[in-house]
PDB file of N, CA and C in Angstrom:
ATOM      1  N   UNK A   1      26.434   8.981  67.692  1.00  0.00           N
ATOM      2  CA  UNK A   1      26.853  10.335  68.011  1.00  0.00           C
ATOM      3  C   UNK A   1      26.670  10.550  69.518  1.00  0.00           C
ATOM      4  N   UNK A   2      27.653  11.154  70.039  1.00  0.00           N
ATOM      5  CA  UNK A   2      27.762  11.498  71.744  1.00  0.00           C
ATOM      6  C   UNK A   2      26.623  12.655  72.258  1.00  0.00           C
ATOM      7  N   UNK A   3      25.802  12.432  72.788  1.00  0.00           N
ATOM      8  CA  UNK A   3      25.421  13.856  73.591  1.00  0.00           C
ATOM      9  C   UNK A   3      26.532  14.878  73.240  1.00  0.00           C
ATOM     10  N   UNK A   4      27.777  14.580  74.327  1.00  0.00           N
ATOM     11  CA  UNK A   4      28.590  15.473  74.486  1.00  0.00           C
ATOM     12  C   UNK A   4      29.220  16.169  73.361  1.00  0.00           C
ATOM     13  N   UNK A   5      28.723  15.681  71.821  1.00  0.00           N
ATOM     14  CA  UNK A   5      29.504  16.322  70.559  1.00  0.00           C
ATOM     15  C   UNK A   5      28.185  17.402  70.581  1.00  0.00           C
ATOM     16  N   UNK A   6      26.782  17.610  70.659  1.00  0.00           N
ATOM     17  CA  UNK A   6      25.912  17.908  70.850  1.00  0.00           C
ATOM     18  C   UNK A   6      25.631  19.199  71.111  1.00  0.00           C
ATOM     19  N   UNK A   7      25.968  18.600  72.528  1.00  0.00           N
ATOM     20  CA  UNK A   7      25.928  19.717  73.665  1.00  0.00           C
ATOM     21  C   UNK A   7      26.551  21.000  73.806  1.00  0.00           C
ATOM     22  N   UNK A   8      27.370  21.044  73.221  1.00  0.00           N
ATOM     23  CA  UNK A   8      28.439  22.595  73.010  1.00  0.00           C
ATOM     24  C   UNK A   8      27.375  23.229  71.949  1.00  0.00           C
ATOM     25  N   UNK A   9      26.936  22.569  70.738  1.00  0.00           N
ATOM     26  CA  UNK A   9      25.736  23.639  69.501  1.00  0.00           C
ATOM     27  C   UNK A   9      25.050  24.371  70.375  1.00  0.00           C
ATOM     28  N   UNK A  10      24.322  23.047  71.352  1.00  0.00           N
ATOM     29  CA  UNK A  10      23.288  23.942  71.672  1.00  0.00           C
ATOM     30  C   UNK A  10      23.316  25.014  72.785  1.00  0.00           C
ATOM     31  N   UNK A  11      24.706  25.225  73.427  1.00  0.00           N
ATOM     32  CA  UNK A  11      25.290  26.082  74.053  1.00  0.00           C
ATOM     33  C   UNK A  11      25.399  27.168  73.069  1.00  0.00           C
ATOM     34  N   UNK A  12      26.239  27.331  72.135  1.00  0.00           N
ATOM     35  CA  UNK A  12      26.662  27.897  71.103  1.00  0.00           C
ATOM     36  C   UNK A  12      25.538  28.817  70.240  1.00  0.00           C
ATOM     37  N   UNK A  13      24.284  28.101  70.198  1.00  0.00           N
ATOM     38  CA  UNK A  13      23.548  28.637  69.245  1.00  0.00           C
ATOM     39  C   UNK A  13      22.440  29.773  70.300  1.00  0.00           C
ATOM     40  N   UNK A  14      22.785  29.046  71.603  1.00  0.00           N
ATOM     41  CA  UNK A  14      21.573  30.142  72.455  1.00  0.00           C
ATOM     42  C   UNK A  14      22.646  31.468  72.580  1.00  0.00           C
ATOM     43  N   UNK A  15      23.613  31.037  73.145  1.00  0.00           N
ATOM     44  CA  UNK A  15      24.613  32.045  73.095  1.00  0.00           C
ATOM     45  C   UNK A  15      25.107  33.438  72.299  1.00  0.00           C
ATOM     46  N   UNK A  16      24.898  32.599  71.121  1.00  0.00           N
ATOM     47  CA  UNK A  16      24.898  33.675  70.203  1.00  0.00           C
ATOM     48  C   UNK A  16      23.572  34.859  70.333  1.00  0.00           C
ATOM     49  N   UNK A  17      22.352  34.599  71.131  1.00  0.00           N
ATOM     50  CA  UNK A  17      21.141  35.143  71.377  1.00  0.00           C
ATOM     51  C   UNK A  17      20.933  35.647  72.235  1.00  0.00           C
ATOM     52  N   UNK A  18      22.300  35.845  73.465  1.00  0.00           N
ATOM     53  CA  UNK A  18      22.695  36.259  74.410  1.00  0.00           C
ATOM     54  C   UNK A  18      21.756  35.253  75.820  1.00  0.00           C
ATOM     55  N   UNK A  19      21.665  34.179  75.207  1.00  0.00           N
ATOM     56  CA  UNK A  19      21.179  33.636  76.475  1.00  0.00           C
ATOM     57  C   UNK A  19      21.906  32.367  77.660  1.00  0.00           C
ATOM     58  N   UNK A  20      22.292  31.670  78.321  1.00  0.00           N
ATOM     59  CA  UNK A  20      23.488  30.975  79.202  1.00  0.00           C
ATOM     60  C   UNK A  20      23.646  29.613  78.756  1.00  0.00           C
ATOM     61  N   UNK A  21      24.755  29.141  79.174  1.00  0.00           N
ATOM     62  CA  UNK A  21      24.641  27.471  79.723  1.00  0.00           C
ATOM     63  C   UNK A  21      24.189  27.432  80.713  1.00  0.00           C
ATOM     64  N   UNK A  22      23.560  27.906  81.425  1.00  0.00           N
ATOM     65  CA  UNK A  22      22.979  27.370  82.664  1.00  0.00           C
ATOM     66  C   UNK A  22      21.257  27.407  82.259  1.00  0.00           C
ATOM     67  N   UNK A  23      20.929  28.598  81.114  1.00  0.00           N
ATOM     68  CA  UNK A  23      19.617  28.291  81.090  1.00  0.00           C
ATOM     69  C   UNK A  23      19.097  26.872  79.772  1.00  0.00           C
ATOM     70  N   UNK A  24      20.236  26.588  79.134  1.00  0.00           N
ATOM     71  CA  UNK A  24      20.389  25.070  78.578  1.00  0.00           C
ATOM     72  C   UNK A  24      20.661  23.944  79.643  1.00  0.00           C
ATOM     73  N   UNK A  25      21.151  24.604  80.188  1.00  0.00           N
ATOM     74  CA  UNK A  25      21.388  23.212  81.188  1.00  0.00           C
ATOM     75  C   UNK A  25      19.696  22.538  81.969  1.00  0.00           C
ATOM     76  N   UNK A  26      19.064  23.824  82.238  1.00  0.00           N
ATOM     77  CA  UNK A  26      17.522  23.909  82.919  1.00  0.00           C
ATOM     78  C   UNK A  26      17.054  23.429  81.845  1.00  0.00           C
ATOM     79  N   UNK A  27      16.663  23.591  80.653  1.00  0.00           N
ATOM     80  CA  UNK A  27      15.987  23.113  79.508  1.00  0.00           C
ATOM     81  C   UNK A  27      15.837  21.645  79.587  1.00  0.00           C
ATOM     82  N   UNK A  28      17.243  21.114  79.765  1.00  0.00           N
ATOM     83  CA  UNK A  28      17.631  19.713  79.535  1.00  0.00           C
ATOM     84  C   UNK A  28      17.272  18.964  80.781  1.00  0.00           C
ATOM     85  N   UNK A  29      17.453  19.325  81.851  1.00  0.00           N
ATOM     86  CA  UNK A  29      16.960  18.977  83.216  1.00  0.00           C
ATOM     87  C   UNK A  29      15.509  19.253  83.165  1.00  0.00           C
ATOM     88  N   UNK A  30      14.736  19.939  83.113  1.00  0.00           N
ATOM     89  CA  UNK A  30      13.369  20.226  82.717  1.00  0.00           C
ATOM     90  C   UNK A  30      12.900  18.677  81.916  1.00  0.00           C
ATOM     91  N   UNK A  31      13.230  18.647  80.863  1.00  0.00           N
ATOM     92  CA  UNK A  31      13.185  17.684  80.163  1.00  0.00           C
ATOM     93  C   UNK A  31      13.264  16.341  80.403  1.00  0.00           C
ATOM     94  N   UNK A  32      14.660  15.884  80.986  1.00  0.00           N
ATOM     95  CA  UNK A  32      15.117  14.453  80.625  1.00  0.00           C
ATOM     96  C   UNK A  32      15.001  13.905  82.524  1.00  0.00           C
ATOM     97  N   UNK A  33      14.932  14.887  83.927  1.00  0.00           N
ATOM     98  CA  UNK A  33      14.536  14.566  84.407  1.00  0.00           C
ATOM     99  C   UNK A  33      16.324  14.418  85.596  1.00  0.00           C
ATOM    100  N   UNK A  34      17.806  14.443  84.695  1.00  0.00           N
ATOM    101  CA  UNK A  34      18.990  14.360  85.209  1.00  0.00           C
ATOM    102  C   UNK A  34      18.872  15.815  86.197  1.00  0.00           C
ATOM    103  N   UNK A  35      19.631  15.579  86.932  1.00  0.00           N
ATOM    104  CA  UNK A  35      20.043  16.642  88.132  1.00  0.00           C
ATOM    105  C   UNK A  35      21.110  17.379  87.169  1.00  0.00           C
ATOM    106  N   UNK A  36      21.920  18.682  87.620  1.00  0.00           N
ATOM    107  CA  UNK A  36      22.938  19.227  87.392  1.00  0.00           C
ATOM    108  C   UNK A  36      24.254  18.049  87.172  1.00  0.00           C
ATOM    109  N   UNK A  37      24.263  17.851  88.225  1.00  0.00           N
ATOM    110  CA  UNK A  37      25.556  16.654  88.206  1.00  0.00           C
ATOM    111  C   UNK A  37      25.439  14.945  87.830  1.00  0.00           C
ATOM    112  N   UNK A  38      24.185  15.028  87.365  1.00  0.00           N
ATOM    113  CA  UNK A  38      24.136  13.699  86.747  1.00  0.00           C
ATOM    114  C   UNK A  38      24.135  14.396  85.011  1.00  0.00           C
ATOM    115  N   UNK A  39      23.792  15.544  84.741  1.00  0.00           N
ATOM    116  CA  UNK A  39      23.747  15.807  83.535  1.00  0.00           C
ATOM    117  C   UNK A  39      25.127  15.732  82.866  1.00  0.00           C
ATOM    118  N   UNK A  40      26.283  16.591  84.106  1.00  0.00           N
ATOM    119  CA  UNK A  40      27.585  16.734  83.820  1.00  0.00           C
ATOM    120  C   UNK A  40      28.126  15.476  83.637  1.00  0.00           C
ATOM    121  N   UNK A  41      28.196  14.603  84.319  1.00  0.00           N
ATOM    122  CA  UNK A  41      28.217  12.807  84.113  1.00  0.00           C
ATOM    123  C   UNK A  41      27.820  12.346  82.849  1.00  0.00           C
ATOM    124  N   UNK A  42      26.965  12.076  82.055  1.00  0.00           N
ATOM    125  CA  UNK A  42      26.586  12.221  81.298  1.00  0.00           C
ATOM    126  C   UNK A  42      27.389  12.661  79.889  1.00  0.00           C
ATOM    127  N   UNK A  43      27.983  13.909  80.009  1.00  0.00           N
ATOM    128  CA  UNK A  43      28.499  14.931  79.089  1.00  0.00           C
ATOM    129  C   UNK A  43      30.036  14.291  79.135  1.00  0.00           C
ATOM    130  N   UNK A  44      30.136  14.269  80.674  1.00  0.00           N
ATOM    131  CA  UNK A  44      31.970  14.033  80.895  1.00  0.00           C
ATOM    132  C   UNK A  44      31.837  12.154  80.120  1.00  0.00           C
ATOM    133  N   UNK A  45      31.252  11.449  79.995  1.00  0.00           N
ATOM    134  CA  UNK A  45      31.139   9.931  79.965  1.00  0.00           C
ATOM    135  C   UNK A  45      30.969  10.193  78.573  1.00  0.00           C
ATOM    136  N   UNK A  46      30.583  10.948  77.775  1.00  0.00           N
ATOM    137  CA  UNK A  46      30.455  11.055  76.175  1.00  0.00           C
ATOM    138  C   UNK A  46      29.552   9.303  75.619  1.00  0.00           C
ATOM    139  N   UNK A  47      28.089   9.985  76.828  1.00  0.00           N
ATOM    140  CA  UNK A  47      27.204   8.640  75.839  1.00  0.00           C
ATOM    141  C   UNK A  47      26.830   9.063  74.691  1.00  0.00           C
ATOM    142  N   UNK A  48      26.532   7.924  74.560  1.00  0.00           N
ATOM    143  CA  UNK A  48      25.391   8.523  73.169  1.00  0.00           C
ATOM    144  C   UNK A  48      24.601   8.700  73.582  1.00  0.00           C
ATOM    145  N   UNK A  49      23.368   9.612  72.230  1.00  0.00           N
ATOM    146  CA  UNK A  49      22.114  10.382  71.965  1.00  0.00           C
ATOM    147  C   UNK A  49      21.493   9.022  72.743  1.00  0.00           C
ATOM    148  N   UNK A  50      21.270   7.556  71.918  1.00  0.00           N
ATOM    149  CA  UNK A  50      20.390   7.197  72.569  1.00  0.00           C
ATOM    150  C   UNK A  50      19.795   6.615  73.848  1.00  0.00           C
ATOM    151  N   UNK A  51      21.436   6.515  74.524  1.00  0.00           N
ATOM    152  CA  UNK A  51      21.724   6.296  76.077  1.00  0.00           C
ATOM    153  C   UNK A  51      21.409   7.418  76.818  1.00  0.00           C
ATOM    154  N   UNK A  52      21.598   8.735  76.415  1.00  0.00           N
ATOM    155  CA  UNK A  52      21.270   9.749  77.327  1.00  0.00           C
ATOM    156  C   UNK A  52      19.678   9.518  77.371  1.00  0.00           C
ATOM    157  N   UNK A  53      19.320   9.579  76.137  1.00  0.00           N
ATOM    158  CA  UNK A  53      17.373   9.345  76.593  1.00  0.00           C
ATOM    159  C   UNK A  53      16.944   8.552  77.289  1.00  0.00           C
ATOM    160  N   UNK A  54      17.662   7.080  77.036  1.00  0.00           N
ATOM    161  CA  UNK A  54      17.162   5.805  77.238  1.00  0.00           C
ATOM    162  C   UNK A  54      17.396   5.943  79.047  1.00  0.00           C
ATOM    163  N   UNK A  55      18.410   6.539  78.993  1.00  0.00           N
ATOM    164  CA  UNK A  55      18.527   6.479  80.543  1.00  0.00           C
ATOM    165  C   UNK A  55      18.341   7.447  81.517  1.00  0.00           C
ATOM    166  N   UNK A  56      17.591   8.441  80.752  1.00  0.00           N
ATOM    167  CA  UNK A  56      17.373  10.069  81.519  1.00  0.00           C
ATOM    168  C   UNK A  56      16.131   9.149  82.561  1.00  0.00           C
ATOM    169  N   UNK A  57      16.151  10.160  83.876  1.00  0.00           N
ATOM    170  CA  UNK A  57      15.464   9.512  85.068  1.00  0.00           C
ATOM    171  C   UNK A  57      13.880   9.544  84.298  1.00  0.00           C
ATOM    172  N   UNK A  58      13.123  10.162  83.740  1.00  0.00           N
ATOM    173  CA  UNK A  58      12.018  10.644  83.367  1.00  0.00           C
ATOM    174  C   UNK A  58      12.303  11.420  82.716  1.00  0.00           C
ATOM    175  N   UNK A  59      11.163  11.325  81.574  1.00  0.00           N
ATOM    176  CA  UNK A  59      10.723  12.509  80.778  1.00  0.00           C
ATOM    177  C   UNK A  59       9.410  13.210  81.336  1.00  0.00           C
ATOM    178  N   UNK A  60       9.549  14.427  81.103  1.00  0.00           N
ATOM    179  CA  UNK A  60       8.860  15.531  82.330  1.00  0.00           C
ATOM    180  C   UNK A  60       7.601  15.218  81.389  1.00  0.00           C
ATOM    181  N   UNK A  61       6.761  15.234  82.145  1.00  0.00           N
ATOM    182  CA  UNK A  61       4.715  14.750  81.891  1.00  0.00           C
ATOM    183  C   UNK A  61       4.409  15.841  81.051  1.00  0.00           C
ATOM    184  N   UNK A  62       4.858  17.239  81.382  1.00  0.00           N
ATOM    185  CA  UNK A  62       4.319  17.768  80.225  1.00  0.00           C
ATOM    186  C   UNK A  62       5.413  17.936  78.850  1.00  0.00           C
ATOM    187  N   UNK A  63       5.641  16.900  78.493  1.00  0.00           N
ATOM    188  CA  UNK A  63       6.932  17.292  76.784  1.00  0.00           C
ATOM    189  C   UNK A  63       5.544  16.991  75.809  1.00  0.00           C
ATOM    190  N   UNK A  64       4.528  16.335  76.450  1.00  0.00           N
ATOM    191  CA  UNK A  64       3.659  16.316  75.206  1.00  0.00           C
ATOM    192  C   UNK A  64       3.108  17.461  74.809  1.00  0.00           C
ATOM    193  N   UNK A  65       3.630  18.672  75.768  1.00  0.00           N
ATOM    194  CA  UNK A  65       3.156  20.336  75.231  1.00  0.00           C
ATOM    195  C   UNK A  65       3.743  20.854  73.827  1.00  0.00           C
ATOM    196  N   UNK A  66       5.069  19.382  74.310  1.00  0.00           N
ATOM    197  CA  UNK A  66       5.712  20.713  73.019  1.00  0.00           C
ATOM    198  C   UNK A  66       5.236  20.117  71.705  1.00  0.00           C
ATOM    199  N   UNK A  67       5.323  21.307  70.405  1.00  0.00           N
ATOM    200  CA  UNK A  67       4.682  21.464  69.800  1.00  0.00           C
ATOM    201  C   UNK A  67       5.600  22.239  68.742  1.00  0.00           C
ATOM    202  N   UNK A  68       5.224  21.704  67.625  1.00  0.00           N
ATOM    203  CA  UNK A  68       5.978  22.893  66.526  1.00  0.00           C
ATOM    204  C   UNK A  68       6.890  22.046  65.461  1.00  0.00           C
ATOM    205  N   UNK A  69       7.808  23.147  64.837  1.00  0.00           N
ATOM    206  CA  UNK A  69       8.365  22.810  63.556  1.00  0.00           C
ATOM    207  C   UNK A  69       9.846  22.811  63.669  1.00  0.00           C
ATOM    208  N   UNK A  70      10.656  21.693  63.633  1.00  0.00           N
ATOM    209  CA  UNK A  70      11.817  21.952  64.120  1.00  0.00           C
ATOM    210  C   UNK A  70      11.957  21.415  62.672  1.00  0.00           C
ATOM    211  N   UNK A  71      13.177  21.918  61.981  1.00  0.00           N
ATOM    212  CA  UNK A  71      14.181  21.217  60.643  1.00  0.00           C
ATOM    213  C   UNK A  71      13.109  21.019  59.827  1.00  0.00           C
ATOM    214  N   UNK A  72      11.851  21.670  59.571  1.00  0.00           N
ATOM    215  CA  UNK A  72      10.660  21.312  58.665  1.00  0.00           C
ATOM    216  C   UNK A  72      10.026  20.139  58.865  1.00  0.00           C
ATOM    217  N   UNK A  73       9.634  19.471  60.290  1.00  0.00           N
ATOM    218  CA  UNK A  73       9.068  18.538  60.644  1.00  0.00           C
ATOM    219  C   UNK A  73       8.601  18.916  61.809  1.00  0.00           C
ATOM    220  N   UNK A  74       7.081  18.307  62.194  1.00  0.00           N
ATOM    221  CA  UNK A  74       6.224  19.015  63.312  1.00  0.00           C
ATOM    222  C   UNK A  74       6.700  17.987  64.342  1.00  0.00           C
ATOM    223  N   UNK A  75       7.313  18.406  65.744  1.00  0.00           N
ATOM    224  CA  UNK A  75       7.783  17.829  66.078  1.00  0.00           C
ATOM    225  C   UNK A  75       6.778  16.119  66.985  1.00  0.00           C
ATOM    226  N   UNK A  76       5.657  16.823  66.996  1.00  0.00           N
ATOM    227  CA  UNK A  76       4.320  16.309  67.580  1.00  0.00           C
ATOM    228  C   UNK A  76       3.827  14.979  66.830  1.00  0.00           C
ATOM    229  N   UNK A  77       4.497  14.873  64.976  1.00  0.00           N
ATOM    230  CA  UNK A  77       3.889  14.276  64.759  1.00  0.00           C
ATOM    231  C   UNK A  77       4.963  12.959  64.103  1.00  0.00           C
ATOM    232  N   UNK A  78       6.442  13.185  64.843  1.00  0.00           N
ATOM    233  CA  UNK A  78       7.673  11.890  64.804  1.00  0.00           C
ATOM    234  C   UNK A  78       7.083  10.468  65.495  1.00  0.00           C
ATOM    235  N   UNK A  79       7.199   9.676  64.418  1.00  0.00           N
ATOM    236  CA  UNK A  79       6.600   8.817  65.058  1.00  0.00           C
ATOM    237  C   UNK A  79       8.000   7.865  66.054  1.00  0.00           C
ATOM    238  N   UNK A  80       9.099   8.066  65.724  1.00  0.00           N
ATOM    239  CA  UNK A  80       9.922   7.091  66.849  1.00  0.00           C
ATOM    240  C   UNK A  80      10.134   7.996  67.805  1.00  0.00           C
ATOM    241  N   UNK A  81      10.105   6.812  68.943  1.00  0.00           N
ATOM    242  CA  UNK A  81       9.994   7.734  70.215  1.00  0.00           C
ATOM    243  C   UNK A  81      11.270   8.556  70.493  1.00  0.00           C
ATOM    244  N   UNK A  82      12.725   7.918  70.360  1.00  0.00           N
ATOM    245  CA  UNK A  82      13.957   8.672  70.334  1.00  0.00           C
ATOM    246  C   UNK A  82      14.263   9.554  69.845  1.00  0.00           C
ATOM    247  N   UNK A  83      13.552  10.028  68.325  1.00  0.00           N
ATOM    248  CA  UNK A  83      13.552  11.143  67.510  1.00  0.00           C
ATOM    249  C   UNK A  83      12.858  12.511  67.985  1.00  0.00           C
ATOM    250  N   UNK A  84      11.673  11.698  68.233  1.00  0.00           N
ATOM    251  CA  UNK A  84      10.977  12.485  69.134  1.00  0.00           C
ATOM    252  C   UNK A  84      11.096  13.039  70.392  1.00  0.00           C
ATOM    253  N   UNK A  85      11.566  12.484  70.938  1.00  0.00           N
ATOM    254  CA  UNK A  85      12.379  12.829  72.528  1.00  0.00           C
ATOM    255  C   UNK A  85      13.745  14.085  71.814  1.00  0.00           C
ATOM    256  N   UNK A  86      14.276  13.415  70.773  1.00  0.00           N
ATOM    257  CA  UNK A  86      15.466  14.674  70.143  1.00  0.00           C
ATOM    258  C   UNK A  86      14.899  15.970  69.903  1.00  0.00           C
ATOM    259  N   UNK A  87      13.514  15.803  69.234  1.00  0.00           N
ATOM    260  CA  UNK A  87      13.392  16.824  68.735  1.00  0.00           C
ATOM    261  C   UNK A  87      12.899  17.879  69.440  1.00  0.00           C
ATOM    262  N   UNK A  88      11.973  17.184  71.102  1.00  0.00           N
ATOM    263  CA  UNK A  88      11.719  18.503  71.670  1.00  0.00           C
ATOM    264  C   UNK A  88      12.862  18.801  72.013  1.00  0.00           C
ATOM    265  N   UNK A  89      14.101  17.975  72.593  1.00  0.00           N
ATOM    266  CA  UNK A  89      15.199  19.038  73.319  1.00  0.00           C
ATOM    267  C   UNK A  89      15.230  20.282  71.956  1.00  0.00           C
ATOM    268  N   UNK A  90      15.717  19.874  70.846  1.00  0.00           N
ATOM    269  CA  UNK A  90      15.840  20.673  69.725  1.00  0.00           C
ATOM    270  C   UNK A  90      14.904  21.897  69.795  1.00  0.00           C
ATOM    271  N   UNK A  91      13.522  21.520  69.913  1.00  0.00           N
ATOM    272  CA  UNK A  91      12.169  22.868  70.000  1.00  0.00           C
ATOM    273  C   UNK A  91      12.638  23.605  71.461  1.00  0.00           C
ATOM    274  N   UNK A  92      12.742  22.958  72.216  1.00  0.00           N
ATOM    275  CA  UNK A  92      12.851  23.403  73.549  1.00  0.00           C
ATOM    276  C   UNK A  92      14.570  25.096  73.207  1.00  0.00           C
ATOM    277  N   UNK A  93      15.046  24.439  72.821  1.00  0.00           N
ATOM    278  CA  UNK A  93      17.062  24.881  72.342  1.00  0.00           C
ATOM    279  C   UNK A  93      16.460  26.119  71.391  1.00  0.00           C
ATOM    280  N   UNK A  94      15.563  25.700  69.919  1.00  0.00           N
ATOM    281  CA  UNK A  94      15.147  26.801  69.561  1.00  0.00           C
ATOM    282  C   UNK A  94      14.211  27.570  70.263  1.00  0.00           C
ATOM    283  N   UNK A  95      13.450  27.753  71.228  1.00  0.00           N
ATOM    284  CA  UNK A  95      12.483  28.729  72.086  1.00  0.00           C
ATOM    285  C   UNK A  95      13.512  29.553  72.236  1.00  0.00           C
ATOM    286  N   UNK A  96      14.576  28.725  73.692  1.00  0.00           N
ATOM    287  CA  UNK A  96      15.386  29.423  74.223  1.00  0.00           C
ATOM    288  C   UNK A  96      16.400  30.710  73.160  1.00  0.00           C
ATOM    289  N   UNK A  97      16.922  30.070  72.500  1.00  0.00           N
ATOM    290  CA  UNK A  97      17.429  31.123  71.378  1.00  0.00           C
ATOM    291  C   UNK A  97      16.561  32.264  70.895  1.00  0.00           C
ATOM    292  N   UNK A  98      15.598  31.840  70.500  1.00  0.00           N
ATOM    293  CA  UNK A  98      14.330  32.832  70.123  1.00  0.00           C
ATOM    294  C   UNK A  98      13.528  33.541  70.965  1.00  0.00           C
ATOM    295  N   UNK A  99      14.511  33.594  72.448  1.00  0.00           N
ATOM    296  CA  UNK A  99      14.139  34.708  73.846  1.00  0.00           C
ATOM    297  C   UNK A  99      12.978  34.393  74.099  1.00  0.00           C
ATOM    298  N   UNK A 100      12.084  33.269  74.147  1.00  0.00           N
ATOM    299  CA  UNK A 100      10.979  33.046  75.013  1.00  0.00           C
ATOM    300  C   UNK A 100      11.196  33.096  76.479  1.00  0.00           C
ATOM    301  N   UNK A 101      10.354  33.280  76.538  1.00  0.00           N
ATOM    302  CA  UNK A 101      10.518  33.645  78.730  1.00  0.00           C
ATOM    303  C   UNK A 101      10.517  32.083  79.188  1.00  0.00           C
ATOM    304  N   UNK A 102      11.396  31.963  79.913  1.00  0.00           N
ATOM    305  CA  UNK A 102      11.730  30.395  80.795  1.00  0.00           C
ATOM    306  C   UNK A 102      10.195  29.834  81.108  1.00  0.00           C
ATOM    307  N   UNK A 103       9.193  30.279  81.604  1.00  0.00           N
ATOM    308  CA  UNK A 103       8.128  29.894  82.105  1.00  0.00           C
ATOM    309  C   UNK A 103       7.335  29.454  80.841  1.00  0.00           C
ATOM    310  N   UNK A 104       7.664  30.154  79.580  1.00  0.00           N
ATOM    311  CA  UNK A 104       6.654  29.159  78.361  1.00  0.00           C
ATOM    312  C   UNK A 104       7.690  27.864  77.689  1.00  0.00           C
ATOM    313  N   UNK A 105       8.864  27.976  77.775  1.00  0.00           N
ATOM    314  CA  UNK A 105       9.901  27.192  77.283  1.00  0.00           C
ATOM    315  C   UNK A 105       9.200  25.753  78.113  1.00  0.00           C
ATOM    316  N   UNK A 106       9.410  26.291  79.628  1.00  0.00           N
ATOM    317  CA  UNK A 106       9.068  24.994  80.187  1.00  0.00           C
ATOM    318  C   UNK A 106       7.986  24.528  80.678  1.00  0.00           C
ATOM    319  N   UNK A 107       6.576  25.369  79.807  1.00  0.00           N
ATOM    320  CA  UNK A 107       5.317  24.655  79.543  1.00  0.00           C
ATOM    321  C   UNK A 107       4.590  24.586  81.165  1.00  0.00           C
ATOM    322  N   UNK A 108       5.283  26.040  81.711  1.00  0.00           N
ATOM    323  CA  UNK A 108       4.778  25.929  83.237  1.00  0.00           C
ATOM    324  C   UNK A 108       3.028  26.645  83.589  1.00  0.00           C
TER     325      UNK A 108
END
């Protein structure tokens, strides 16, 4: 599966919560460590899920903050690392929807 089939939900689902693509776009950059225009690269190239991880510059030092229950699984306690890397973007996608303030989303 492509990032880029992905990436529109989780546009879609903050959206509906009145919140941007640009503050998904920060989520994901927060996260995986891509710039704006390496993210768009990325999206326009339609990798896959596990190329976007495998090849995001860094994962940001604090993702071991995140914490919680995404799809009825704690996300803290996935044991493969790729799933796990999915699932905070996923926790991170639900905060944002669920109007947390940018500064706890990104564990600042």
């Amino acid at each position: 599966m492509s990032f880029a089939s992905v990436y529109p939900l989780y546009v879609q689902k903050v959206a509906k919560k009145g919140r941007t693509q640009a503050e998904v776009d920060q989520v994901i950059t927060w996260l995986t460590g891509y710039s704006a225009a390496q993210l768009r690269r990325v999206i326009d190239a339609k990798v896959d899920i596990a190329t976007f991880f495998t090849e995001a510059p860094r994962l940001h030092p604090n993702a071991g903050l995140i914490t919680g229950v995404v799809c009825g699984v704690r996300v803290e306690e996935v044991a493969d690392p790729l799933m796990r890397k999915v699932r905070y973007l996923d926790k991170l996608v639900d905060e944002l929807a669920k109007g947390k303030p940018m500064t706890k989303i990104l564990r600042a």
